[in-house]
C-alpha atoms as a PDB file:
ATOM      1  CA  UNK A   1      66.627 101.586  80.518  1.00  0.00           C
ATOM      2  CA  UNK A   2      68.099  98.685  82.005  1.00  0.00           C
ATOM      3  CA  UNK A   3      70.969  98.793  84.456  1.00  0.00           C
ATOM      4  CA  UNK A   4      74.227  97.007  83.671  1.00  0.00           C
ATOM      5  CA  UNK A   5      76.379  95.040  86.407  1.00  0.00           C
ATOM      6  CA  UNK A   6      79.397  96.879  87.234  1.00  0.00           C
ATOM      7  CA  UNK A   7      82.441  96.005  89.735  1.00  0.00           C
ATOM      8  CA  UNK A   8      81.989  97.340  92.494  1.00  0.00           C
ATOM      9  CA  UNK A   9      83.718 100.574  93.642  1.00  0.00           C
ATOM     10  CA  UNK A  10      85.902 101.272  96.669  1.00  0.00           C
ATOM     11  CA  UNK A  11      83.435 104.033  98.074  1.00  0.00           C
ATOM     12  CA  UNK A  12      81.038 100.806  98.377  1.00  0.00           C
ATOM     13  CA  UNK A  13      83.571  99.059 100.642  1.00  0.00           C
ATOM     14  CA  UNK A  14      83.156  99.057 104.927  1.00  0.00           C
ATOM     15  CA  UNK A  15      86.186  99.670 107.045  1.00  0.00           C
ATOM     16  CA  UNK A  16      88.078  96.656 107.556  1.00  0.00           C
ATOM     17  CA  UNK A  17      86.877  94.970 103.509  1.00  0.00           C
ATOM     18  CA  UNK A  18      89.414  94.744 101.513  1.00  0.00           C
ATOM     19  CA  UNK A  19      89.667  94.096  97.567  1.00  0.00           C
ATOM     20  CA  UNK A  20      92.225  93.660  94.651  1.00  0.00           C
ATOM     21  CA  UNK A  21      91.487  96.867  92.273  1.00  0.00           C
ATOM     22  CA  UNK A  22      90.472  95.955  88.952  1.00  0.00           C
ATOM     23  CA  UNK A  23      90.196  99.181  87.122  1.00  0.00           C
ATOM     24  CA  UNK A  24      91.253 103.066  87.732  1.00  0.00           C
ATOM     25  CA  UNK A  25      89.122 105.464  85.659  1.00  0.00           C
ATOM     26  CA  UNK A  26      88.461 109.631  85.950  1.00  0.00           C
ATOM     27  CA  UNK A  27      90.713 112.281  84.211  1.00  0.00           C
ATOM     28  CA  UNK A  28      94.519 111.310  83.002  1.00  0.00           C
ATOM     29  CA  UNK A  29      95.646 113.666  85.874  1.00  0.00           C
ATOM     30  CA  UNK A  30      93.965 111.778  88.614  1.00  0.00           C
ATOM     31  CA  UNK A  31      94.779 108.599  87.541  1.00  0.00           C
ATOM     32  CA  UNK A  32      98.398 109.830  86.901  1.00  0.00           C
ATOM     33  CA  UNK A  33      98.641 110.916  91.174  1.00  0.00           C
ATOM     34  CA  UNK A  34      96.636 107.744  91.937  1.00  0.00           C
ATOM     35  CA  UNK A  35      99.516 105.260  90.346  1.00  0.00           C
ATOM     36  CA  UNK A  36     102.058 107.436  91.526  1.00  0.00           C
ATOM     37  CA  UNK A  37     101.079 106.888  95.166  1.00  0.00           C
ATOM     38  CA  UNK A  38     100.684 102.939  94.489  1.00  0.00           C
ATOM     39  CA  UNK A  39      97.106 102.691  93.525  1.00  0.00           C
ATOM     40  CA  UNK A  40      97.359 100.311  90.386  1.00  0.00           C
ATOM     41  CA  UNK A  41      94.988  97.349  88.971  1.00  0.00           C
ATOM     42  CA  UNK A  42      95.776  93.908  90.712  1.00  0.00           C
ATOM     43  CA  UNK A  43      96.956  95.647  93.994  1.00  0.00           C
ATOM     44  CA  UNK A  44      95.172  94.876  97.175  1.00  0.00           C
ATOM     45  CA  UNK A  45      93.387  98.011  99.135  1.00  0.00           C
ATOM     46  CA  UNK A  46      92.089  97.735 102.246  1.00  0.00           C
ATOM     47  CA  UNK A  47      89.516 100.142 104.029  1.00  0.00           C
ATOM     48  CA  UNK A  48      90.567 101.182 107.243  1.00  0.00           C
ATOM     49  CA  UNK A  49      88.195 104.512 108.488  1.00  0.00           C
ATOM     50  CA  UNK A  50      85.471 106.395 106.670  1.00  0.00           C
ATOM     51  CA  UNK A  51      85.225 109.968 107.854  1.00  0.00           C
ATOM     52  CA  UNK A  52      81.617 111.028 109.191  1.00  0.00           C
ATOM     53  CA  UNK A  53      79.512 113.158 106.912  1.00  0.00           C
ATOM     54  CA  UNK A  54      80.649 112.161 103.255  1.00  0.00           C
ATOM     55  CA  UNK A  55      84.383 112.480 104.608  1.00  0.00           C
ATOM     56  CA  UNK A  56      87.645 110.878 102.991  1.00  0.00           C
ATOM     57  CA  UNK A  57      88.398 107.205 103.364  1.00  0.00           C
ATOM     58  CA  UNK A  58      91.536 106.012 104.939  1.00  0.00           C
ATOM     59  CA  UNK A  59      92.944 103.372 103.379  1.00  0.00           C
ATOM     60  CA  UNK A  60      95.947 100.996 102.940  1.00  0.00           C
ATOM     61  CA  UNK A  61      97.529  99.793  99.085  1.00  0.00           C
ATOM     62  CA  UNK A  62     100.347  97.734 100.513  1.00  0.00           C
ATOM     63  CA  UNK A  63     102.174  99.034 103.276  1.00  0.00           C
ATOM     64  CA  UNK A  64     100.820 102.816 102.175  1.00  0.00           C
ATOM     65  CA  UNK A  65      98.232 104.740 104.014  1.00  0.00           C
ATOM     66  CA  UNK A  66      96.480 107.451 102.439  1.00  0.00           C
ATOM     67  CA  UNK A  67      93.145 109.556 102.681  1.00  0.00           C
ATOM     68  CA  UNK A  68      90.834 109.662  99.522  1.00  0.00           C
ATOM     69  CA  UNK A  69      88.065 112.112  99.018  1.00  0.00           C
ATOM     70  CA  UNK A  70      85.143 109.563  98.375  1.00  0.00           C
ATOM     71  CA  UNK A  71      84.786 111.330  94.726  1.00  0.00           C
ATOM     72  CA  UNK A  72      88.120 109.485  93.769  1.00  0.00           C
ATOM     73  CA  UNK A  73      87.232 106.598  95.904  1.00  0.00           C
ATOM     74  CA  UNK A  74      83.947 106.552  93.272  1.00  0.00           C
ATOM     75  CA  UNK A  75      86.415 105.857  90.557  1.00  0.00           C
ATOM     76  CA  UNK A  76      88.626 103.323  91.569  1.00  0.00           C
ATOM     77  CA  UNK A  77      86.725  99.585  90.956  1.00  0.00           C
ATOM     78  CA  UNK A  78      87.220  96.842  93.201  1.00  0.00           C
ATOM     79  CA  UNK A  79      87.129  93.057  93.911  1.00  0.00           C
ATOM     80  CA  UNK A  80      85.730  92.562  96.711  1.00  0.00           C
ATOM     81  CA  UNK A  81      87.270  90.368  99.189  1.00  0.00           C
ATOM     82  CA  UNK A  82      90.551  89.235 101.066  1.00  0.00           C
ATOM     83  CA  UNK A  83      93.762  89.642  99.268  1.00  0.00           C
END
């Protein structure tokens, strides 16, 4: 079976990439806490740490920091590059 392109996800991105998200998907309730704390399509997200061992991500959405376990980070899609 053939593989399809997809965008890229924010779990793919290195600390200090950044991206504009293109596309939230995942249950209604995590995308509900995910807008709520900023995280919305055509906002720019920057990577700042990754946690050792399959830790969270630290990142910045506008002047927010916040910590994502990399399962949600898995379903936020990104464009990759400065914003």
């Amino acid at each position: 079976m053939p593989k399809t392109k997809s965008s890229p996800t924010l779990d793919k991105l290195r600390p200090g990439e950044s991206g504009t998200i293109s596309a939230l998907q995942g249950d209604t309730e995590l995308i509900h806490r995910l807008t709520a704390l900023g995280v919305r399509a055509g906002k720019c997200v920057q990577v700042l740490r990754r946690a050792s061992f399959a830790g969270p991500l630290h990142i910045r959405v506008g002047t927010t920091d916040l910590m994502l376990r990399i399962s949600e980070a898995c379903c936020i899609g990104v464009e990759p590059g400065r914003c």
